[in-house]
Protein backbone atom coordinates (compact mmCIF):
# COMPACT_ATOMS: atom_id res chain seq x y z
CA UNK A 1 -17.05 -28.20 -58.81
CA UNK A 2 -17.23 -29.83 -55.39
CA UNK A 3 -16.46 -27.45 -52.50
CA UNK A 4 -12.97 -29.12 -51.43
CA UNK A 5 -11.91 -28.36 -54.85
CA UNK A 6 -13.29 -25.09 -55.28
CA UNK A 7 -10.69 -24.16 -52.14
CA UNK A 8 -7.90 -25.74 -53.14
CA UNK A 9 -8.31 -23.94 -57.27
CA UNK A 10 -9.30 -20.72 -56.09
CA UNK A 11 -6.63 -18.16 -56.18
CA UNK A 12 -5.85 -14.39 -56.59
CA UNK A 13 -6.50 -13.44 -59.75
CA UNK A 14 -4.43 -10.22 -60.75
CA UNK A 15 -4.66 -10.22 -64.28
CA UNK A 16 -7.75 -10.16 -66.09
CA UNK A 17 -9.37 -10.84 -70.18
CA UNK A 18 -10.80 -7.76 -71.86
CA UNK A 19 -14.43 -9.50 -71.15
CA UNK A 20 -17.19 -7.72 -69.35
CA UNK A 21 -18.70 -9.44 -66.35
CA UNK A 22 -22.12 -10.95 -67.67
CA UNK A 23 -25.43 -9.27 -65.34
CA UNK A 24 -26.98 -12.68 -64.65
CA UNK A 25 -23.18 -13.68 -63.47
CA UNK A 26 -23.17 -10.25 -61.35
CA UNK A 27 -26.06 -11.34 -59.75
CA UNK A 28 -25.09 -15.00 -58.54
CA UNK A 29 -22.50 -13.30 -56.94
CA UNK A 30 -24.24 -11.08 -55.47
CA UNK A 31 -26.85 -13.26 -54.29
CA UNK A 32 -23.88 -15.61 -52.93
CA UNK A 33 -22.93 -12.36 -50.58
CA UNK A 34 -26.78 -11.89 -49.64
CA UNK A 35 -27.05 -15.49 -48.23
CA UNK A 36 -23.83 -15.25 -46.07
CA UNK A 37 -24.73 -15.06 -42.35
CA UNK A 38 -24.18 -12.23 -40.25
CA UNK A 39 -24.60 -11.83 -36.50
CA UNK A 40 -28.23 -11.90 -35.25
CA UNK A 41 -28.92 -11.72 -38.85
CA UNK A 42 -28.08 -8.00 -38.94
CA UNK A 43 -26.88 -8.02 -42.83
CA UNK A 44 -25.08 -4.82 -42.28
CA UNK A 45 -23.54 -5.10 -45.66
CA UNK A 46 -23.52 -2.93 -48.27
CA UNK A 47 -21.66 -3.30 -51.59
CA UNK A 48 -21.07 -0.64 -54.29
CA UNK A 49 -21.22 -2.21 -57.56
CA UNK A 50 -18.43 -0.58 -60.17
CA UNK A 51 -18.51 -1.15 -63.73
CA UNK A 52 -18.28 1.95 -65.73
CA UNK A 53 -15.10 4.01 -66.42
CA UNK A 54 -15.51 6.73 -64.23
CA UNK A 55 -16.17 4.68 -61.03
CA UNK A 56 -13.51 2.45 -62.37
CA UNK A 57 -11.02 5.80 -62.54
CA UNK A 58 -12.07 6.75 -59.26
CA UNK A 59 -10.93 2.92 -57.77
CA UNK A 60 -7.66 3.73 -59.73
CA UNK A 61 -7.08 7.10 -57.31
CA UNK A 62 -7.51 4.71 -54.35
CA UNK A 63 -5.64 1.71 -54.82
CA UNK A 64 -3.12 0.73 -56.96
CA UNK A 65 -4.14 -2.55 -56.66
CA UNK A 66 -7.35 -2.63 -59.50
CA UNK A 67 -5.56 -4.84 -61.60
CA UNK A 68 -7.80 -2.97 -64.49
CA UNK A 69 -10.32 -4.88 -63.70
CA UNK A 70 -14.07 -4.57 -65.43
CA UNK A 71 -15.62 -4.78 -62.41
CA UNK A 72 -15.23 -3.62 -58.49
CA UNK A 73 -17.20 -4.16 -55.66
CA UNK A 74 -16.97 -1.99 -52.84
CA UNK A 75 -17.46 -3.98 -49.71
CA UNK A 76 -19.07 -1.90 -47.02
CA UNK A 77 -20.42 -2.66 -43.14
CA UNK A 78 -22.89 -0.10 -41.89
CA UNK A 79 -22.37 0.91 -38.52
CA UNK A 80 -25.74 1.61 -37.75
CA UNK A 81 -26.64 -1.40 -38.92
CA UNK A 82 -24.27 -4.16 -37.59
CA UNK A 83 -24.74 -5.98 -33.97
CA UNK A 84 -23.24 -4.64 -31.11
CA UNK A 85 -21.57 -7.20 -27.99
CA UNK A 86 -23.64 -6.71 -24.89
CA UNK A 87 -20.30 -6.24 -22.62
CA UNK A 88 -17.87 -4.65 -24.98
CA UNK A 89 -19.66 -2.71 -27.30
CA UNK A 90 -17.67 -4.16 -29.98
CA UNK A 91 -19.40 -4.00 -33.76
CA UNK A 92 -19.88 -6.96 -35.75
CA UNK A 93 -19.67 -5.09 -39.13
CA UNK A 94 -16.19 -5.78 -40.29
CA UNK A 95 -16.52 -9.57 -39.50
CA UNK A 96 -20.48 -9.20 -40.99
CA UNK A 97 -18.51 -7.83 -44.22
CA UNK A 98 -15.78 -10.03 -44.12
CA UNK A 99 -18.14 -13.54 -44.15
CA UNK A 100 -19.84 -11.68 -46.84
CA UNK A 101 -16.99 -10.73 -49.16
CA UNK A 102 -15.68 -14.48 -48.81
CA UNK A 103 -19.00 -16.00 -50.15
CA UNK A 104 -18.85 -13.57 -52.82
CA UNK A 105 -15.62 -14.55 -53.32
CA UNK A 106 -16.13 -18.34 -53.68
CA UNK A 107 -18.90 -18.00 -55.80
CA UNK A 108 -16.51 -15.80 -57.62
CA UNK A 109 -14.32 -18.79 -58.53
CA UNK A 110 -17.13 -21.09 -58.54
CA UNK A 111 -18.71 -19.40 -61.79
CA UNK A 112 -14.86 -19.67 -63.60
CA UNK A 113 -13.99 -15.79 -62.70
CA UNK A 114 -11.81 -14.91 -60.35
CA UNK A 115 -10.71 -12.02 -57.77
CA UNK A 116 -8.19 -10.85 -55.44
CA UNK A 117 -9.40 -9.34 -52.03
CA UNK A 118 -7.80 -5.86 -51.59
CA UNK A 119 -7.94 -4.25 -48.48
CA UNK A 120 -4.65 -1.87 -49.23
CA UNK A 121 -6.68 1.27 -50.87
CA UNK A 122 -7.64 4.63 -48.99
CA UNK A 123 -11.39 4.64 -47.44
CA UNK A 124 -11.53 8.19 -47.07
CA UNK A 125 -10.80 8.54 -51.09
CA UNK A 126 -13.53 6.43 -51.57
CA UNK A 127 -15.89 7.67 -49.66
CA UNK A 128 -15.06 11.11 -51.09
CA UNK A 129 -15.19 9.52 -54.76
CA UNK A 130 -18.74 8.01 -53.99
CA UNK A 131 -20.18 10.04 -51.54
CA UNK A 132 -20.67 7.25 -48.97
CA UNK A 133 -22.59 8.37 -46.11
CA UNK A 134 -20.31 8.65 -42.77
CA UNK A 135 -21.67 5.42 -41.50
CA UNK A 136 -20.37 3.47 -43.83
CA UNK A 137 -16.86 1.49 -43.45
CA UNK A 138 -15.16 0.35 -47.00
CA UNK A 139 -13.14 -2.61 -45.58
CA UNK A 140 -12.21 -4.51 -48.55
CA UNK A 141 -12.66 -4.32 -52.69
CA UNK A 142 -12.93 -7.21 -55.36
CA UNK A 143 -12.01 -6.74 -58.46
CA UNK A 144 -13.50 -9.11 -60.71
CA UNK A 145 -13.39 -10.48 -64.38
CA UNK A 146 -12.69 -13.31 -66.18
CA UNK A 147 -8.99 -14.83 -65.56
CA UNK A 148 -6.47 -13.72 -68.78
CA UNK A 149 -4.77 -16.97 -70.02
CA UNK A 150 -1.52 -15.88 -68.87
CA UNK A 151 -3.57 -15.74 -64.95
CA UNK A 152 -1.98 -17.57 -62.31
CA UNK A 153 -1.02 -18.19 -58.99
CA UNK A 154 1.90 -16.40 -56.87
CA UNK A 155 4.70 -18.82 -55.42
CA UNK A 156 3.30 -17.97 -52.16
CA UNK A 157 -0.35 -19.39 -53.09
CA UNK A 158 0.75 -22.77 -52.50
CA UNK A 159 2.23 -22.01 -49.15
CA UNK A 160 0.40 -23.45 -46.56
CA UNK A 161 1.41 -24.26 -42.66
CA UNK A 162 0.47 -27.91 -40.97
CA UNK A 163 -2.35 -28.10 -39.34
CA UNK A 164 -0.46 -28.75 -36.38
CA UNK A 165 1.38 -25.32 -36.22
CA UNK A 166 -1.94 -23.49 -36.25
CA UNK A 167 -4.99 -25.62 -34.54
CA UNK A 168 -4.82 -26.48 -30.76
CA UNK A 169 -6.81 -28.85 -28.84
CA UNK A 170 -8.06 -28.36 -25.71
CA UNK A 171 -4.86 -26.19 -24.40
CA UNK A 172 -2.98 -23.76 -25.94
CA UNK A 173 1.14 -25.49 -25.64
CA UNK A 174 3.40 -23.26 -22.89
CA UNK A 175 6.66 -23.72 -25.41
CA UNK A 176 4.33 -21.70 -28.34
């Protein structure tokens, strides 16, 4: 699929087959995530990959919001890690992960699977649950399988604003 289409498909999958996610399949994705930049090339990612029933319980006590899928990743930024602005000290990690967990996403879609980013889920459960060390910042999950038939978009998918209600040129209008 051509990349214009791929973005205007994709959507948040919320329901999901009784199929396990192939490894080969697993690993595209993961690759997809590994090629993403990051600032000065940092790559202050780190993903949890969850597939078996008791890491799959242990998303359950976090977020609602699993969607029973087969497979979760946990998408981390280590602070350690990430770049830090010369003047206000400001980390790169949650942007770092974010560029990641898109890529993964697209390639997500791009394979015929799909996904939902979830960032409404309680880090401290799952850092408890998975005994992440203190350095490392859960800022979003993806749970991923294969689409069930009955899979489709929300109402609100197709909701888009103009272009010209959200992209300036040159000045920023006084009446905004």
């Amino acid at each position: 699929m051509n990349f214009s289409a791929l973005i205007k498909e994709r959507y948040s999958v919320r329901k999901f087959a009784d199929k396990k996610v192939e490894k080969e399949v697993l690993q595209k994705i993961l690759e997809a995530g590994r090629l993403a930049p990051t600032a000065a090339n940092l790559q202050p990612q780190r993903i949890l990959v969850i597939q078996g029933e008791t890491g799959l319980q242990k998303i359950k006590e976090a977020t609602t919001y699993h969607f029973d899928a087969p497979l979760t990743l946990i998408i981390c930024y280590d602070e350690a890690a990430c770049w830090k602005h010369p003047q206000s000290l400001k980390k790169s990690g949650e942007v770092d992960a974010s560029i990641v967990t898109t890529h993964m996403m697209l390639e997500i879609a791009n394979l015929g699977l799909g996904t939902t980013w979830v960032g409404h889920f309680d880090p401290e459960i799952l850092k408890k649950a998975f005994h992440l060390p203190s350095t490392l910042i859960p800022i979003a999950l993806l749970p991923i399988g294969y689409p069930a038939e009955s899979s489709q978009p929300t109402p609100k998918h197709f909701r888009r604003l103009d272009l010209d209600y959200t992209v300036f040129y040159e000045e920023f209008p006084e009446d905004y």
